[in-house]
Protein backbone atom coordinates (compact mmCIF):
# COMPACT_ATOMS: atom_id res chain seq x y z
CA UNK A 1 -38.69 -66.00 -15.30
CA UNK A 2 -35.04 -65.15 -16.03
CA UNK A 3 -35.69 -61.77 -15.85
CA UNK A 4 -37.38 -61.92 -12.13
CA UNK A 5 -34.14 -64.38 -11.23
CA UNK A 6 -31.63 -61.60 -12.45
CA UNK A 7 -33.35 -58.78 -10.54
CA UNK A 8 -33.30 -60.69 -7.62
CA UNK A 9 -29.78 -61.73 -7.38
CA UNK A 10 -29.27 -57.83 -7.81
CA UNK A 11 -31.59 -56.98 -5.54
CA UNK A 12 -29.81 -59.70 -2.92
CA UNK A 13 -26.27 -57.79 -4.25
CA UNK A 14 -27.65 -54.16 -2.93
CA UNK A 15 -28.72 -55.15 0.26
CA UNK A 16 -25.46 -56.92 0.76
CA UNK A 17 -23.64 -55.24 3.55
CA UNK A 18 -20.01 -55.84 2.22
CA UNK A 19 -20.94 -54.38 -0.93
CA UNK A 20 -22.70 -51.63 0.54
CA UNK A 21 -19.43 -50.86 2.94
CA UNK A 22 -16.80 -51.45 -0.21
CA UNK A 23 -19.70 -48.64 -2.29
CA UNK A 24 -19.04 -46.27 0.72
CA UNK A 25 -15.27 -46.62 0.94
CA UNK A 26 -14.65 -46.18 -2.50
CA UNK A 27 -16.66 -43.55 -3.12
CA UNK A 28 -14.80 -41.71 -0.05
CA UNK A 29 -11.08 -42.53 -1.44
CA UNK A 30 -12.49 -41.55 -5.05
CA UNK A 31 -13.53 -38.00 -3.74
CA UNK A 32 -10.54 -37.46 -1.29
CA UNK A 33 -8.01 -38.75 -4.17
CA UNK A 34 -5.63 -35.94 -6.08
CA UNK A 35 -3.39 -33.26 -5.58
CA UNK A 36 -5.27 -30.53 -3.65
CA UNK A 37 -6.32 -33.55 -0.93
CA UNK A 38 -8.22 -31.40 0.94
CA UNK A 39 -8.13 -32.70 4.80
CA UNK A 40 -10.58 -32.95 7.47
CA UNK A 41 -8.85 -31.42 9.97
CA UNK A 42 -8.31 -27.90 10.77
CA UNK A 43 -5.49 -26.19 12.71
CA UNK A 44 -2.99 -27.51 10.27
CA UNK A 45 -1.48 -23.70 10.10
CA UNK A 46 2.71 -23.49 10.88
CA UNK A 47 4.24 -20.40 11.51
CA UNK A 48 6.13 -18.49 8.58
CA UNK A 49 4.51 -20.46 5.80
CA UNK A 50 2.49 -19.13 2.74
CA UNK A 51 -1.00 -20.09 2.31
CA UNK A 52 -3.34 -19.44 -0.87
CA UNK A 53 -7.30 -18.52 -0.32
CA UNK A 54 -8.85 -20.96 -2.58
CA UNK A 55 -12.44 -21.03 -1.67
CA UNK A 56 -14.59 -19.54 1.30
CA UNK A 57 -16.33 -21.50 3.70
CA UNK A 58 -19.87 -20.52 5.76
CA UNK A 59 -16.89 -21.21 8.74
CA UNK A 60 -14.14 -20.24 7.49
CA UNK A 61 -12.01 -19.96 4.27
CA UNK A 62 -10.06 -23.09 2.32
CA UNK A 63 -6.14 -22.36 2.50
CA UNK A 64 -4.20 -24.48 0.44
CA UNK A 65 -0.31 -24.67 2.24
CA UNK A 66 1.92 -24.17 -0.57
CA UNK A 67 4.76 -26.33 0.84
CA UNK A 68 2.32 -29.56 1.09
CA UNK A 69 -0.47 -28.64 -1.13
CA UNK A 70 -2.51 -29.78 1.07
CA UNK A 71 -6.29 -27.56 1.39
CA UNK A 72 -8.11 -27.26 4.37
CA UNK A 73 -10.61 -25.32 6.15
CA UNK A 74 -9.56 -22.36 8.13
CA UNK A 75 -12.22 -21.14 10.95
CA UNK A 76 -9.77 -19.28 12.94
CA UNK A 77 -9.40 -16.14 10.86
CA UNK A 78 -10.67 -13.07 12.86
CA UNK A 79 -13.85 -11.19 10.11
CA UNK A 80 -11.76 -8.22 9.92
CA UNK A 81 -9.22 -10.06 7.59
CA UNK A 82 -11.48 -12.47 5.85
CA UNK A 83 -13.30 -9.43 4.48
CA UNK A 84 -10.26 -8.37 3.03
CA UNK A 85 -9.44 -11.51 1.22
CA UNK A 86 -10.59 -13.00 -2.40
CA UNK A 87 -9.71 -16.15 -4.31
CA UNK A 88 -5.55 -16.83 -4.59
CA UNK A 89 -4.56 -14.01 -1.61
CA UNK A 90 -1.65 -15.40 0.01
CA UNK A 91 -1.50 -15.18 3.63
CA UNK A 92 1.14 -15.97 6.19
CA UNK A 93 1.12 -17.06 9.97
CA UNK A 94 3.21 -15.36 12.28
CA UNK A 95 3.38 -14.69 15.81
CA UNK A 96 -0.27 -16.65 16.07
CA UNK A 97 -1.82 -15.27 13.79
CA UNK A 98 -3.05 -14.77 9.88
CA UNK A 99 -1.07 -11.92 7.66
CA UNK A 100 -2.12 -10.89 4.52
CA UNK A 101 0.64 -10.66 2.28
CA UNK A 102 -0.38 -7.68 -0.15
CA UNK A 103 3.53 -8.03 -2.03
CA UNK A 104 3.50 -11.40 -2.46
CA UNK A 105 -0.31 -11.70 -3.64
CA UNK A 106 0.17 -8.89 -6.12
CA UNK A 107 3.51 -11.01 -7.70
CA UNK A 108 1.35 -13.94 -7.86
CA UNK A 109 -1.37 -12.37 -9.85
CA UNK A 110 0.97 -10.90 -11.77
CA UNK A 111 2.98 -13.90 -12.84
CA UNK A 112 -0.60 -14.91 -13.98
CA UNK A 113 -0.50 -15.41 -17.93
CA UNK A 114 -3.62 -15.98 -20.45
CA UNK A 115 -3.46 -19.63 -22.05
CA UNK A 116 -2.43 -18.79 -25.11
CA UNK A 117 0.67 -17.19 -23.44
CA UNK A 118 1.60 -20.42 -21.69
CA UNK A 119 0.78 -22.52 -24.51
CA UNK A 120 3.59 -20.50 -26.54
CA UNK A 121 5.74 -20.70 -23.85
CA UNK A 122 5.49 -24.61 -23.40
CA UNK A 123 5.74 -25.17 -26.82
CA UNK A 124 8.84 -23.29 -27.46
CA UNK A 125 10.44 -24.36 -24.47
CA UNK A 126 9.62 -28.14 -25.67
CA UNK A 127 10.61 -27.13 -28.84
CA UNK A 128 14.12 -25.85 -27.81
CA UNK A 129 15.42 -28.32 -24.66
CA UNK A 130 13.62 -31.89 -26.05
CA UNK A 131 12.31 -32.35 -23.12
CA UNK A 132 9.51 -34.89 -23.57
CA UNK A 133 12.35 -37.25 -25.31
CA UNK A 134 13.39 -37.43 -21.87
CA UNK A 135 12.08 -39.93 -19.04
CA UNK A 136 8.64 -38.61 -17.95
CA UNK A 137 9.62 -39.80 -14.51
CA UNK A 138 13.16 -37.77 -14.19
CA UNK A 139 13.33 -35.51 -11.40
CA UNK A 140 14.66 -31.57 -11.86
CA UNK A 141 15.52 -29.73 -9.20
CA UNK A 142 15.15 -25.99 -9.19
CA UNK A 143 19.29 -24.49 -8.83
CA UNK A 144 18.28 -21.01 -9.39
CA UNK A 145 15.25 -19.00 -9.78
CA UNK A 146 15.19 -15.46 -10.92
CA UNK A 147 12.00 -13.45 -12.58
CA UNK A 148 12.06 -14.12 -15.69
CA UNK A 149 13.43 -18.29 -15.68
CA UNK A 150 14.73 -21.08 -13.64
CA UNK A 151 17.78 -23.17 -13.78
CA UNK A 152 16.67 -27.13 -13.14
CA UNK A 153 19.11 -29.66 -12.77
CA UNK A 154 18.57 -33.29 -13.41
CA UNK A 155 20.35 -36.49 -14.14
CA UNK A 156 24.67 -36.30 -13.73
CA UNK A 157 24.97 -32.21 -13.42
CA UNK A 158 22.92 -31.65 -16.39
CA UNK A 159 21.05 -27.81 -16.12
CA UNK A 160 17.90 -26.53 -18.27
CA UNK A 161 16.53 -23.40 -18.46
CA UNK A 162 12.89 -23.30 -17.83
CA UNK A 163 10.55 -20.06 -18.23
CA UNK A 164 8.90 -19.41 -15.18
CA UNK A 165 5.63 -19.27 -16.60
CA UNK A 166 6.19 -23.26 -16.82
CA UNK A 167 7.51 -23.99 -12.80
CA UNK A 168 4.77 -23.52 -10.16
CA UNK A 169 4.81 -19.99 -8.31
CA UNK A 170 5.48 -21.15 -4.83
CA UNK A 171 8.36 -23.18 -5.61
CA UNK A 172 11.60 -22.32 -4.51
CA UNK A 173 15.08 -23.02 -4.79
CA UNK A 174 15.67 -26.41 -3.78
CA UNK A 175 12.70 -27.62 -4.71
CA UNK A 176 11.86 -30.92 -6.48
CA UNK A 177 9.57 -31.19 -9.95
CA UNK A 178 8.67 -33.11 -12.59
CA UNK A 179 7.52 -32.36 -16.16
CA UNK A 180 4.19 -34.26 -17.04
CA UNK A 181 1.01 -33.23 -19.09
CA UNK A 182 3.05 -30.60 -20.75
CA UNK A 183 3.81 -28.44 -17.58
CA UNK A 184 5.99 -28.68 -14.52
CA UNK A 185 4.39 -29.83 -11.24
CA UNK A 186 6.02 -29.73 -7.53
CA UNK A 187 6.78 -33.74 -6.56
């Protein structure tokens, strides 16, 4: 009898249209949540900034905008070009329309390092500045980039010299990070 009683009241819970709506909502905000929030919308291309390839579409391909990181779904690029392109090509928009940028993706693949390479960098560069004694929450800002490093500044004028491998390609002078799960990411 309890049994029967208990599967009822779940059986009441399911059909429950409040329930049903707050299943449906979360399970949209729980798939849309995170960094690489990839949008709905198309036509979200600008002129003059960088975009990375990061999947391919039956419509189109997935750019990811490396100023926003936000990914969406490209079905404007003429067949031509997206024949040309693979996973992490970096394209531009000018003048209306896509460019591959062969110089730029070739530096990006470049700067590309095995694990163990970036887990020796990280741990000598935590090793050396003490960084994870600092606030997890303090904000660096990038002074000067050059190929090999980057000068960060933080708190009242203090500077810290970061190996690249460490700061996110795209980022640029200027920019904002902060250094959580053992890596810098763009905030």
């Amino acid at each position: 009898m309890g049994l029967e009683l208990i599967n009822d009241i779940i059986n009441k819970v399911k059909e429950s249209d409040f329930v049903q709506n707050f299943m449906e909502e979360l399970t949209d905000y729980l798939s849309n949540k995170g960094d690489n929030k990839l949008e709905n919308e198309t036509g979200l291309k600008k002129e003059n900034v960088l975009y990375q390839v990061v999947d391919f579409s039956s419509k189109g391909v997935y750019l990811r905008d490396t100023e926003t990181n936000k990914v969406f779904e490209e079905t404007e690029i003429p067949q031509e070009l997206k024949e040309k392109l693979g996973n992490d090509y970096v394209l531009s928009y000018k003048d209306g329309k896509y460019v591959f940028e062969e110089e730029i993706t070739d530096k990006f693949m470049n700067s590309l390092v095995s694990i163990g390479e970036y887990q020796k960098a990280k741990n000598q560069f935590e090793k050396e500045t003490n960084i994870l004694e600092l606030n997890s929450d303090t904000v660096y800002k990038i002074k000067n980039k050059t190929d090999e490093s980057s000068i960060l500044t933080y708190g009242q004028s203090k500077e810290i010299e970061a190996p690249n491998e460490l700061i996110p390609f795209f980022a640029k002078e200027g920019t904002n990070l902060y250094y959580k799960s053992g890596k810098f990411q763009i905030k």
